[in-house]
Protein backbone atom coordinates (compact mmCIF):
# COMPACT_ATOMS: atom_id res chain seq x y z
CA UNK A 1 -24.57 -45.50 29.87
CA UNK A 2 -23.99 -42.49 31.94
CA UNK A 3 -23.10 -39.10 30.84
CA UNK A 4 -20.38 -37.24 32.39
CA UNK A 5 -18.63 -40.56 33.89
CA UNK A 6 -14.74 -40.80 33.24
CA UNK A 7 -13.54 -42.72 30.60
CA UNK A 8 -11.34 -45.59 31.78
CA UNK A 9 -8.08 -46.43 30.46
CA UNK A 10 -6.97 -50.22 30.31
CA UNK A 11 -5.70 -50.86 33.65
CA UNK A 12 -9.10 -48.80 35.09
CA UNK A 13 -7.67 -45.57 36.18
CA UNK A 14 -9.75 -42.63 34.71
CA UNK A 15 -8.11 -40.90 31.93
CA UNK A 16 -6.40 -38.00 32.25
CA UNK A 17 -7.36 -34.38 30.51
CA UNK A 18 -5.01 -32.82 28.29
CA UNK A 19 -4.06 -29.19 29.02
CA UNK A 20 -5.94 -27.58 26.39
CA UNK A 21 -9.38 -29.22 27.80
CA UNK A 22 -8.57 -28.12 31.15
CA UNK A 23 -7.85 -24.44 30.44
CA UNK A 24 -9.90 -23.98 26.86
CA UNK A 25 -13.09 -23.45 28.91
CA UNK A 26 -11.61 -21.26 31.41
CA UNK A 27 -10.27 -19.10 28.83
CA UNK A 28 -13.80 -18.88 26.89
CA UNK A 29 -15.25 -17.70 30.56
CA UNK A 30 -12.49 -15.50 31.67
CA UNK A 31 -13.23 -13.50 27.47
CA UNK A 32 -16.72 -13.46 28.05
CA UNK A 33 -16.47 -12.25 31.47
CA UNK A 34 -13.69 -9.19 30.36
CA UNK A 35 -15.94 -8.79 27.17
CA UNK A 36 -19.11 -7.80 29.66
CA UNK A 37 -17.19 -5.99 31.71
CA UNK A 38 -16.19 -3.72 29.23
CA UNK A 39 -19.34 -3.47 27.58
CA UNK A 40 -21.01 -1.96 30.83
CA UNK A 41 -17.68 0.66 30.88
CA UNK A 42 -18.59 2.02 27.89
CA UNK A 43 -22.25 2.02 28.49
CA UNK A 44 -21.69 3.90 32.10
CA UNK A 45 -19.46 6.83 29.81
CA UNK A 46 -20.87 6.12 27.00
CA UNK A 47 -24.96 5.51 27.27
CA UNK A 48 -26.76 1.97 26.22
CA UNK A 49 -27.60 3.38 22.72
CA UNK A 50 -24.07 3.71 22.02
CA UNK A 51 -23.17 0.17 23.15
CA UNK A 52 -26.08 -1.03 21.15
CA UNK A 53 -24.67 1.17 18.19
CA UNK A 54 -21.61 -0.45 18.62
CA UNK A 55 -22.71 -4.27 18.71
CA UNK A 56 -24.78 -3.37 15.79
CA UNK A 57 -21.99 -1.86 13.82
CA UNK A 58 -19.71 -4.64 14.41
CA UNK A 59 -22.17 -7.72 12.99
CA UNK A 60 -22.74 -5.42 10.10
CA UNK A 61 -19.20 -4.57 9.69
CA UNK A 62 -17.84 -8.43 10.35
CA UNK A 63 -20.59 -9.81 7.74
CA UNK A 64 -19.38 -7.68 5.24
CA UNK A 65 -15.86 -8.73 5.68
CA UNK A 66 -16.50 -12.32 5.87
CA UNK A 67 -19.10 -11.56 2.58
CA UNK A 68 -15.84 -9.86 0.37
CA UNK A 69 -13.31 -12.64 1.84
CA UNK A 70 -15.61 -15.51 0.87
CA UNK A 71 -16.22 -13.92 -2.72
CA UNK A 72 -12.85 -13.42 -3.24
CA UNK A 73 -12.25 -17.17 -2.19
CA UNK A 74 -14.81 -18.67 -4.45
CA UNK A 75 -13.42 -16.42 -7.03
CA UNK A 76 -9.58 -17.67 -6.79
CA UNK A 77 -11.11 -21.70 -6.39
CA UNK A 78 -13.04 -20.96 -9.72
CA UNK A 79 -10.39 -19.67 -11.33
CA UNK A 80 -7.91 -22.32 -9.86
CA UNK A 81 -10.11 -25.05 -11.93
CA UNK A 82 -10.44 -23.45 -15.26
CA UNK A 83 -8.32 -25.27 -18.02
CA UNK A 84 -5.10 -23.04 -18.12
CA UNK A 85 -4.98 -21.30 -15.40
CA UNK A 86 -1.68 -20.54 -13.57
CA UNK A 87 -1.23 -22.99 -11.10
CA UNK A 88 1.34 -21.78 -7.77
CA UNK A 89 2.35 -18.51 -6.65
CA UNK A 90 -1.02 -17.10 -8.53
CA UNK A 91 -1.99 -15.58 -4.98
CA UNK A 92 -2.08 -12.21 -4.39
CA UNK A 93 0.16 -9.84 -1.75
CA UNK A 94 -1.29 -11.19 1.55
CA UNK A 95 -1.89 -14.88 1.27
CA UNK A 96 -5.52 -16.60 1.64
CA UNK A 97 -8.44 -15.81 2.88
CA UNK A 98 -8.62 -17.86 6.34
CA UNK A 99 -6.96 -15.10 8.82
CA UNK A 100 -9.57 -12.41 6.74
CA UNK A 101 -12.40 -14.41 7.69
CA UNK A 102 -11.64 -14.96 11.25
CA UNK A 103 -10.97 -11.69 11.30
CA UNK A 104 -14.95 -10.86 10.34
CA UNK A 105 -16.32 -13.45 12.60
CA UNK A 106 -14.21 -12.22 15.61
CA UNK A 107 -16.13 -8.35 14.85
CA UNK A 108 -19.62 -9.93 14.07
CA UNK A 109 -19.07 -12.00 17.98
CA UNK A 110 -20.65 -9.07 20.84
CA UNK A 111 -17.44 -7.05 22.44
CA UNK A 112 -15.12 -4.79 21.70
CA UNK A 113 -11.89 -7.08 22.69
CA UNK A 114 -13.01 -9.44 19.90
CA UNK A 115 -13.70 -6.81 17.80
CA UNK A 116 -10.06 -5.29 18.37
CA UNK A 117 -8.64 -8.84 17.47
CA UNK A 118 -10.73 -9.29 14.34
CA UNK A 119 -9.30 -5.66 13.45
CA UNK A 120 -5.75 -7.08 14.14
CA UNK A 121 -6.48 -10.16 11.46
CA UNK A 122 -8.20 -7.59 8.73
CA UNK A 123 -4.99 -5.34 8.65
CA UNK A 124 -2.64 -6.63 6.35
CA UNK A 125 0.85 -6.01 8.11
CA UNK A 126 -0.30 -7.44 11.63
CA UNK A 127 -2.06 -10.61 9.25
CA UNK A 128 1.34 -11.11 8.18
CA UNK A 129 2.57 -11.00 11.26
CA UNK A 130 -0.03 -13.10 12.48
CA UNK A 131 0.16 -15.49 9.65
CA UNK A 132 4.25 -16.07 10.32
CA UNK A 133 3.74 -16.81 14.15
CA UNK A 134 0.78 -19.74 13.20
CA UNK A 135 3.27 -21.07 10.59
CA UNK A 136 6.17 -21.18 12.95
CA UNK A 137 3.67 -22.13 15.91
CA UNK A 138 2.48 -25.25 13.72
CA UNK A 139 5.66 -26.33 12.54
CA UNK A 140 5.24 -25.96 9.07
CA UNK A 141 4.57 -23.36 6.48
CA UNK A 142 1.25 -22.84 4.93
CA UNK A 143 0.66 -25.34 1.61
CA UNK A 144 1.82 -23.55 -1.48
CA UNK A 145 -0.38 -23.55 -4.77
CA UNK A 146 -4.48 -23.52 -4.88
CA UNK A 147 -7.29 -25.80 -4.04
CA UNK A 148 -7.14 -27.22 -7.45
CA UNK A 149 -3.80 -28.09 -7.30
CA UNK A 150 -4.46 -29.97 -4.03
CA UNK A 151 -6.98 -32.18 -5.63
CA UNK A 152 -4.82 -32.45 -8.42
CA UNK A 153 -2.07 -33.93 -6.00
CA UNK A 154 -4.78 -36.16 -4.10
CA UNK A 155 -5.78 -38.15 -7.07
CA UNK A 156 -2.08 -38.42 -8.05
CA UNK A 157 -0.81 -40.34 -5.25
CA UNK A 158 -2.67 -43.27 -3.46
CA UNK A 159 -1.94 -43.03 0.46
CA UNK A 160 -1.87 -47.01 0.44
CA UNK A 161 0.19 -47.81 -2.80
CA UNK A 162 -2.06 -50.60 -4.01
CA UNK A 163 -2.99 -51.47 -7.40
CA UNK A 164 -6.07 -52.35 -8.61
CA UNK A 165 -6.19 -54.80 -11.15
CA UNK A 166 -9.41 -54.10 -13.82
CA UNK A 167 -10.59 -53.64 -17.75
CA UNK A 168 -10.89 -50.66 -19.30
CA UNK A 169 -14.01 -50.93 -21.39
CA UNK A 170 -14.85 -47.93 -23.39
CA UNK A 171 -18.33 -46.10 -23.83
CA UNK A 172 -18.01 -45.43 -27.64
CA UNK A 173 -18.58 -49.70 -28.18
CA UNK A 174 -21.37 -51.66 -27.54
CA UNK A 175 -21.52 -54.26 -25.13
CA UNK A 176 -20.20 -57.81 -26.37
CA UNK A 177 -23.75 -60.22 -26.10
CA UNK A 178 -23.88 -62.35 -23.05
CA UNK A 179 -24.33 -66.24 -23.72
CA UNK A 180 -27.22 -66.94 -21.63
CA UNK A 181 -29.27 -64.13 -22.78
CA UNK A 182 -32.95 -65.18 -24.19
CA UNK A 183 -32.93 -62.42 -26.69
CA UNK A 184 -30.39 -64.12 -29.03
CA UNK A 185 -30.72 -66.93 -31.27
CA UNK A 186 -29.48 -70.26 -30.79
């Protein structure tokens, strides 16, 4: 087996790319390459300390947001699975967690164009904004209710229909004696 080779389709032709794998790496290069770019702006007005200042600012800023967004998470799934608790439209003004937490990794990742993204995720009325263009970019509106409820829903349906046929044999009773046991008498 060789690495790198073109997959072949059916009839032998290679297969083709889709779009997204053709300009997905070009994107990441042309970032990186405006990210540097600006980076050595500011350190030409600015001085290296203050670049360094800045990169160091931003992973301590991002891992704090990405800290308080997962806390706040784990709080609303623990809380989501406690006997009792209100099940849809519990969350609070602004929606999940996800956009928050991009928003953290995009400032902890080196340059200031990521940073000024992850700023536009952590600021509630461009989240929103952001948050209605994914859900009309995917088709569909984000899934209502909590994690809990989603399990909830999982072990309610069965994706294939199928029955299983079986026993129900409680714990509370012992288990009847089995015939060819040695144990019992004869």
């Amino acid at each position: 087996m060789t690495f790198g080779a073109p997959q072949q389709t059916v009839d032998g032709r290679p297969a083709k790319r889709g779009r997204a794998r053709r300009l997905i790496p070009l994107g990441v290069a042309v970032w990186a390459v405006l990210e540097i770019w600006l980076l050595t702006l500011v350190a030409d007005a600015a001085g290296g300390l203050t670049v360094l200042a800045l990169l160091a600012g931003g992973v301590l800023v991002g891992s704090y947001v990405i800290k308080r967004a997962g806390r706040r998470a784990w709080q609303r799934l623990a809380g989501s699975l406690q006997p009792g608790a209100a099940t849809a439209g519990t969350a609070p003004e602004g929606g999940g967690n996800g956009l928050t937490m991009l928003g953290g990794l995009l400032i902890i990742l080196p340059g200031l164009l990521s940073d000024a993204a992850g700023l536009l995720c952590l600021f509630p009325p461009t989240r929103a904004l952001l948050r209605k263009g994914l859900e009309r970019r995917l088709g569909r509106a984000a899934a209502p209710g909590t994690l809990g409820d989603a399990f909830q829903q999982a072990r309610m349906r069965m994706p294939d229909g199928k029955v299983v046929q079986g026993e129900v044999v409680p714990d509370d009773e012992p288990p009847a004696p089995r015939h060819d046991d040695p144990q019992l008498p004869r």
